[in-house]
Protein backbone atom coordinates (compact mmCIF):
# COMPACT_ATOMS: atom_id res chain seq x y z
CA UNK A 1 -29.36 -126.71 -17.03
CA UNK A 2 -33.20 -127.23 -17.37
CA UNK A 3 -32.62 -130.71 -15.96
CA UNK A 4 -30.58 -129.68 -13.29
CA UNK A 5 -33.22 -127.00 -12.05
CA UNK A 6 -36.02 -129.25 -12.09
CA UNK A 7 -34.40 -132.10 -10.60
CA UNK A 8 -33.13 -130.01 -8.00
CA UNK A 9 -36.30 -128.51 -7.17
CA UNK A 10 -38.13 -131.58 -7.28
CA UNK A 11 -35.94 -133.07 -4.49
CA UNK A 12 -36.43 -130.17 -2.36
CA UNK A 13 -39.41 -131.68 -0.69
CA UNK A 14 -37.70 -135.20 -0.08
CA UNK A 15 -34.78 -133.32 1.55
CA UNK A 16 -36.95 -131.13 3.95
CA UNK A 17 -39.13 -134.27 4.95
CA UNK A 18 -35.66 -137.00 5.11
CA UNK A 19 -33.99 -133.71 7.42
CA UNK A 20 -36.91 -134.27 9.37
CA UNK A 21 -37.65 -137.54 9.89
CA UNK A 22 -33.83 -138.57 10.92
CA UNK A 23 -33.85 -135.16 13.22
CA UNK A 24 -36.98 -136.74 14.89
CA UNK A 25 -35.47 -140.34 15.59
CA UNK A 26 -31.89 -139.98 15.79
CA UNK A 27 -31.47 -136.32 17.08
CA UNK A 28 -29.77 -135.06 14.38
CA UNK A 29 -29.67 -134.98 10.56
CA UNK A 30 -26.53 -136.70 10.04
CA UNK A 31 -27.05 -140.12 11.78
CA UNK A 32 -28.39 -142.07 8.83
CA UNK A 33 -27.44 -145.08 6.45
CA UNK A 34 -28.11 -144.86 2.60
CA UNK A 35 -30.57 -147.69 3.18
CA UNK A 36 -32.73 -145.50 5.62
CA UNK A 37 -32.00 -142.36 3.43
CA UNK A 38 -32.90 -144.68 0.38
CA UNK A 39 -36.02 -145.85 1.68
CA UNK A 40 -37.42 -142.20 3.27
CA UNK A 41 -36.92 -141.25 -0.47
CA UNK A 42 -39.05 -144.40 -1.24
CA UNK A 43 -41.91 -142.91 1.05
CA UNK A 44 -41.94 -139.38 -0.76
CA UNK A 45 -42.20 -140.24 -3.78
CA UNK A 46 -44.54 -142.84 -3.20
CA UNK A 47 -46.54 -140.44 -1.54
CA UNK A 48 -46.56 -142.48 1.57
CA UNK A 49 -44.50 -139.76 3.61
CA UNK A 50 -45.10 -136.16 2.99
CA UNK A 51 -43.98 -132.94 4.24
CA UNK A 52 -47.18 -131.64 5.52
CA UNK A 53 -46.54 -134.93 7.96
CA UNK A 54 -43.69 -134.66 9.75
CA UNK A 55 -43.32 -130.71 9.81
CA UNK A 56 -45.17 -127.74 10.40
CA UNK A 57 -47.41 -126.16 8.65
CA UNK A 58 -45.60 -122.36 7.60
CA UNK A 59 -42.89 -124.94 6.72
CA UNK A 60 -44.70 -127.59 4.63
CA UNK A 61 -46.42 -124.48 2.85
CA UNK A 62 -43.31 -122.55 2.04
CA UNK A 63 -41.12 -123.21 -1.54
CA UNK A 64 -37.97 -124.17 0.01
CA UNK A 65 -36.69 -124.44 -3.07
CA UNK A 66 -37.07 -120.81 -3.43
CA UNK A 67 -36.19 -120.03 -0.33
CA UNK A 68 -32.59 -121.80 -0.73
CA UNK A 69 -32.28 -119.99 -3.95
CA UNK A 70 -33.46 -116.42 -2.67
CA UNK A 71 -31.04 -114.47 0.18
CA UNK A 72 -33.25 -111.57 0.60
CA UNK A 73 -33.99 -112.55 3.94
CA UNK A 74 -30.82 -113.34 5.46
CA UNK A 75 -28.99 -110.10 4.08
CA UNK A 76 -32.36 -108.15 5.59
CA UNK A 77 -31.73 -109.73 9.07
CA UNK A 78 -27.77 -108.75 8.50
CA UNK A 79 -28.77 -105.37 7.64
CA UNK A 80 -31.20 -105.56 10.82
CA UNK A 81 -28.14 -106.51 13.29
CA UNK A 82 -26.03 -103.42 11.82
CA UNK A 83 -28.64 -101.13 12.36
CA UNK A 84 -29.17 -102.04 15.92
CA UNK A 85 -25.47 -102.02 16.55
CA UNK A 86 -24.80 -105.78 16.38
CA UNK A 87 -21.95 -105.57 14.12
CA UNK A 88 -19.90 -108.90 12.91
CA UNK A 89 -16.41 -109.63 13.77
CA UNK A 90 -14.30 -110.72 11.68
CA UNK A 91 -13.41 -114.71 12.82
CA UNK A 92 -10.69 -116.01 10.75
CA UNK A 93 -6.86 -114.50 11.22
CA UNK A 94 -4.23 -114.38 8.67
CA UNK A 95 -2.32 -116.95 10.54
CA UNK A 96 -5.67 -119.09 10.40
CA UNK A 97 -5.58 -118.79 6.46
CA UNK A 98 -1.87 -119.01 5.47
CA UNK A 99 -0.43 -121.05 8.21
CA UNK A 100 -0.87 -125.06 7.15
CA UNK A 101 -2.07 -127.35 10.29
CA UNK A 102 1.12 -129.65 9.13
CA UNK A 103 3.28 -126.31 10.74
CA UNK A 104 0.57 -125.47 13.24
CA UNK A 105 -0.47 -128.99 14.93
CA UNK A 106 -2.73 -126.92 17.36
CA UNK A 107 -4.20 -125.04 14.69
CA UNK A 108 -8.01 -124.08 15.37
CA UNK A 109 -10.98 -125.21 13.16
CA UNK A 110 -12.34 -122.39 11.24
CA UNK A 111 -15.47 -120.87 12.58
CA UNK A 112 -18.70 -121.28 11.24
CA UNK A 113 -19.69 -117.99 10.44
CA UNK A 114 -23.26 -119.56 8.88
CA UNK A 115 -23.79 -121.09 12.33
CA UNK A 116 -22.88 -118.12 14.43
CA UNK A 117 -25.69 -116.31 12.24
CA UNK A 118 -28.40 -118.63 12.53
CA UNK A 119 -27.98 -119.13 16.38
CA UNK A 120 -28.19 -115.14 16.85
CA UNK A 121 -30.80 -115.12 14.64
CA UNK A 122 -33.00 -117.80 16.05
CA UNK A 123 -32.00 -117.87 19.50
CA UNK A 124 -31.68 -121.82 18.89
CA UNK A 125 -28.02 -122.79 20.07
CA UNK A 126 -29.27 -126.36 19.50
CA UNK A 127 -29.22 -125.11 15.42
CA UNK A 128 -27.08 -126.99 12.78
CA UNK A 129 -27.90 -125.32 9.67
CA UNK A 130 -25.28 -122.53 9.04
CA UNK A 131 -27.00 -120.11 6.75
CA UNK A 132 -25.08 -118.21 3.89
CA UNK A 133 -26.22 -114.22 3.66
CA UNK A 134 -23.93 -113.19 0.62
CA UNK A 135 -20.74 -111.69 0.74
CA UNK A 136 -22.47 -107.95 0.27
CA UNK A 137 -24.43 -108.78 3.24
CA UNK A 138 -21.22 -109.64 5.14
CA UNK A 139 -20.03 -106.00 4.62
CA UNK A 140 -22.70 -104.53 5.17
CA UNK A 141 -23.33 -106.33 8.88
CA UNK A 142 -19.39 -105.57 9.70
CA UNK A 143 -19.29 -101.95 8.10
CA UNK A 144 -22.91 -100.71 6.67
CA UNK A 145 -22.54 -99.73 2.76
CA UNK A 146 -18.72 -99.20 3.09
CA UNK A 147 -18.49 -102.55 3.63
CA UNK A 148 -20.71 -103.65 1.06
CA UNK A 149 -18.33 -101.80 -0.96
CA UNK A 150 -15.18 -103.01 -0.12
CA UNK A 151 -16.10 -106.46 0.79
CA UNK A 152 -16.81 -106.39 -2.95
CA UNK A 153 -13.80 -105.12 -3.94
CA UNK A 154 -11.80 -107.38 -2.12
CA UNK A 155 -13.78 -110.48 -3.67
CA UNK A 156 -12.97 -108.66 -6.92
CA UNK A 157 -9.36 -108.82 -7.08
CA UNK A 158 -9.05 -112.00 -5.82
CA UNK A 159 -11.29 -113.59 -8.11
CA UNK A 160 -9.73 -111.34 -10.80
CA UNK A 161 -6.13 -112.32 -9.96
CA UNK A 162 -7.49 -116.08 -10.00
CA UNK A 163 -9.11 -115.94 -13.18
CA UNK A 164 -5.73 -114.70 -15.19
CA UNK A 165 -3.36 -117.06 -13.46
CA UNK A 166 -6.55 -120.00 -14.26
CA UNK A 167 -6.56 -118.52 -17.92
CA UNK A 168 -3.33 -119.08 -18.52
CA UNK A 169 -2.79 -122.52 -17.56
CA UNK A 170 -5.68 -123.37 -19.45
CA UNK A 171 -4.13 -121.92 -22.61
CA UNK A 172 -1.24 -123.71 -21.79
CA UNK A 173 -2.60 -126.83 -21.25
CA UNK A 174 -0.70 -127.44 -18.09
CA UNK A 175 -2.54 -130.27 -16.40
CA UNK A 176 -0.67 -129.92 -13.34
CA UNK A 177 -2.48 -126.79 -12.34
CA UNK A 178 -6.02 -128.54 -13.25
CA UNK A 179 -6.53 -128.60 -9.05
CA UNK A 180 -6.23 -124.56 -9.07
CA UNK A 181 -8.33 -123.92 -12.06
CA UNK A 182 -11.19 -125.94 -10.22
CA UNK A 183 -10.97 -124.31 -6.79
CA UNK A 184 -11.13 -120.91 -8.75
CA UNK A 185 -14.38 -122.59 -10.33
CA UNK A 186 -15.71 -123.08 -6.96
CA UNK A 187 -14.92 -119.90 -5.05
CA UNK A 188 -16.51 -117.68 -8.05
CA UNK A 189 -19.34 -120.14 -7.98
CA UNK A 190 -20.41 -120.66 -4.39
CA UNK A 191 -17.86 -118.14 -2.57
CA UNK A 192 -20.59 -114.60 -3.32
CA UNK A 193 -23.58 -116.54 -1.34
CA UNK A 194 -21.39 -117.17 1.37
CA UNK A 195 -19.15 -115.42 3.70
CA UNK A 196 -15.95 -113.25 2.78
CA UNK A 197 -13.69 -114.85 5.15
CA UNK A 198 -14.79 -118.48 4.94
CA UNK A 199 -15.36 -118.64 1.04
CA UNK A 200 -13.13 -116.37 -0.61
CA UNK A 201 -10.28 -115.61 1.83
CA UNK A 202 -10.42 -118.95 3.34
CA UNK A 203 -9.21 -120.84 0.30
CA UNK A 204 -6.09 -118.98 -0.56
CA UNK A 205 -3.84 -120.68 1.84
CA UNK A 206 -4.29 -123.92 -0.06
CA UNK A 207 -4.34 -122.78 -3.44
CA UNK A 208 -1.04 -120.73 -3.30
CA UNK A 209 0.26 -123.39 -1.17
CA UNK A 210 -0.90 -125.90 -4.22
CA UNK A 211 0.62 -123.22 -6.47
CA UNK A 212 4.05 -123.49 -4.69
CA UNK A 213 3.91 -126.98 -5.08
CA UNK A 214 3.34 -126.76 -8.85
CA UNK A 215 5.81 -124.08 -9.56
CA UNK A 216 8.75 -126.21 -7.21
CA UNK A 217 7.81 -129.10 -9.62
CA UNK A 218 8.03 -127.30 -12.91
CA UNK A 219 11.52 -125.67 -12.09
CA UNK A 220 12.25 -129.43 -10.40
CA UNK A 221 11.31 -131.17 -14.41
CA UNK A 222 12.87 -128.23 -16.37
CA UNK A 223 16.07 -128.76 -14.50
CA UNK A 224 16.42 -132.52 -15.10
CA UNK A 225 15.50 -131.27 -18.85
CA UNK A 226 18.54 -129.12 -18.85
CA UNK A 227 20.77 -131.52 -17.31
CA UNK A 228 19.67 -134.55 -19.35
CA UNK A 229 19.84 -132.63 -23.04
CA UNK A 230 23.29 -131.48 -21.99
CA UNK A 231 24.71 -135.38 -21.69
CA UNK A 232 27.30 -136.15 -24.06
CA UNK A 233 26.26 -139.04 -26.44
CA UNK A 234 26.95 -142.46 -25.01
CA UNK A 235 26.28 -143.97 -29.14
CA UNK A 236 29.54 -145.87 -29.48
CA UNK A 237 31.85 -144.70 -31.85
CA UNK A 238 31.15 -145.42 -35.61
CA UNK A 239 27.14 -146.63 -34.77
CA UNK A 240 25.41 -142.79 -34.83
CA UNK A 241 22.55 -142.87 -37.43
CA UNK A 242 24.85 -141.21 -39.98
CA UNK A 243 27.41 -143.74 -40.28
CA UNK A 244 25.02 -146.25 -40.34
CA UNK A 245 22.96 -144.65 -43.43
C-alpha cells in the first residue's frame, strides 16, 4: 500500500504536465502514442520538462495529488448549486439501466454526470475532465440533507445485497461467479466518489444480467448431471468390476 501511495503520488506531476503538453499540440489529451507519452515521461523525470513550464502558476503550485484524493471542494460547489436552487436531475432511466443495447439497438449512451458538473461549474463547455463529487454530495445537490440521507441508503442496500450474494460464492468456491464478485469490488471501491446513478445504479443491469447467465448455466450442468447419473450401465454383461475381482 505504501508503494502504491508513493508511486501514485509521484506520477502526479508527470500526468498534469503529459495532460498538458498533448492538450497544447494535439487539442486534446487523448491524441497520443505510447512513444510520445513514453518520452514526455522521459522529460519529467529528467527534469527537462516541468510543470511550472507548460502550466500556470496556481496550477503548478497546487498538490494535485491531494487534490484528486480530497472532494471537499466539489461536494462544497454541489452544496453551493442546491442552495441557489440549481438542483440536479436525475439522468439515467430504469430502462437506461436494465434494458441491454442487444434489445435496445437505439439505446442512448449514458450521460456524463462528471462532465455536466464541471461544465456548470466552470462555464468551459470545451471541458473534458468529468469530476466525481461523492455520492453524499449527489443527494445533497438533488435533495439537500434528505438526499444525503437516502442517497446513502440506497448505496447501502445495494452494496449490502452485493456483498452476501459475493460472500457466498466465495465460500463456495464457484468460479463462475468470479466476474460478479469483482464488479462488487469495484462499485464499493470507486462507486462512493462518484455519482449514484452512474456508479452504483448503473452497474446492476449487467451484473444481474451476468447473474442470469450464471444461474441458466448452473441449472443447464446440474441437469445434464441428473440425466447422465441416471443412465443405465452400458458394462457388458459378466465384465462389471465385481465379476472381474
Amino acid at each position: 500500500l505504501l508503494v502504491a501511495v508513493l508511486a501514485y503520488s509521484f506520477t502526479q506531476n508527470i500526468n498534469t504536465a503529459a495532460r498538458k503538453v498533448i492538450l497544447q499540440d494535439t487539442g486534446t489529451i487523448n491524441q497520443a502514442d505510447i512513444g510520445t507519452r513514453l518520452s514526455i515521461m522521459n522529460r519529467v523525470i529528467s527534469g527537462d520538462l516541468r510543470v511550472e513550464d507548460v502550466t500556470s502558476d496556481p496550477r503548478a503550485l497546487a498538490q494535485v495529488w491531494w487534490l484528486r484524493l480530497n472532494y471537499a471542494g466539489p461536494q462544497l460547489q454541489a452544496m453551493q448549486f442546491y442552495d441557489q436552487g440549481t438542483k440536479g436531475e436525475w439522468t439515467l432511466s430504469l430502462a437506461r439501466v436494465f434494458v441491454p443495447r442487444l434489445l435496445w439497438l437505439e439505446k442512448p449512451p449514458a450521460p456524463r454526470e462528471g462532465l455536466i458538473f464541471n461544465r456548470m461549474v466552470t462555464g468551459n463547455e470545451q471541458a473534458h475532465t468529468r469530476v466525481g463529487i461523492t455520492v453524499y454530495a449527489d443527494g445533497y445537490w438533488k435533495y439537500g440533507w434528505s438526499g444525503v440521507v437516502l442517497f446513502s441508503s440506497i448505496m447501502g442496500l445495494i452494496l449490502g445485497a452485493i456483498t452476501r450474494v459475493n460472500y457466498r460464492s466465495v465460500a463456495e468456491r464457484r468460479l463462475i461467479a468470479l466476474p460478479v464478485v469483482f464488479l462488487g469490488m469495484v462499485m464499493a471501491a470507486l462507486g462512493p466518489a462518484n455519482f449514484l446513478q452512474k456508479a452504483i445504479v448503473g452497474p446492476l443491469g449487467i451484473l444481474l444480467a451476468y447473474m442470469l447467465v450464471v444461474f441458466l448455466i448452473e441449472q443447464a450442468l446440474s441437469f445434464l448431471q441428473r440425466v447422465t447419473s441416471g443412465r443405465p450401465s452400458t458394462t457388458a454383461p459378466g465384465l462389471s468390476r465385481g465379476k472381474l475381482e
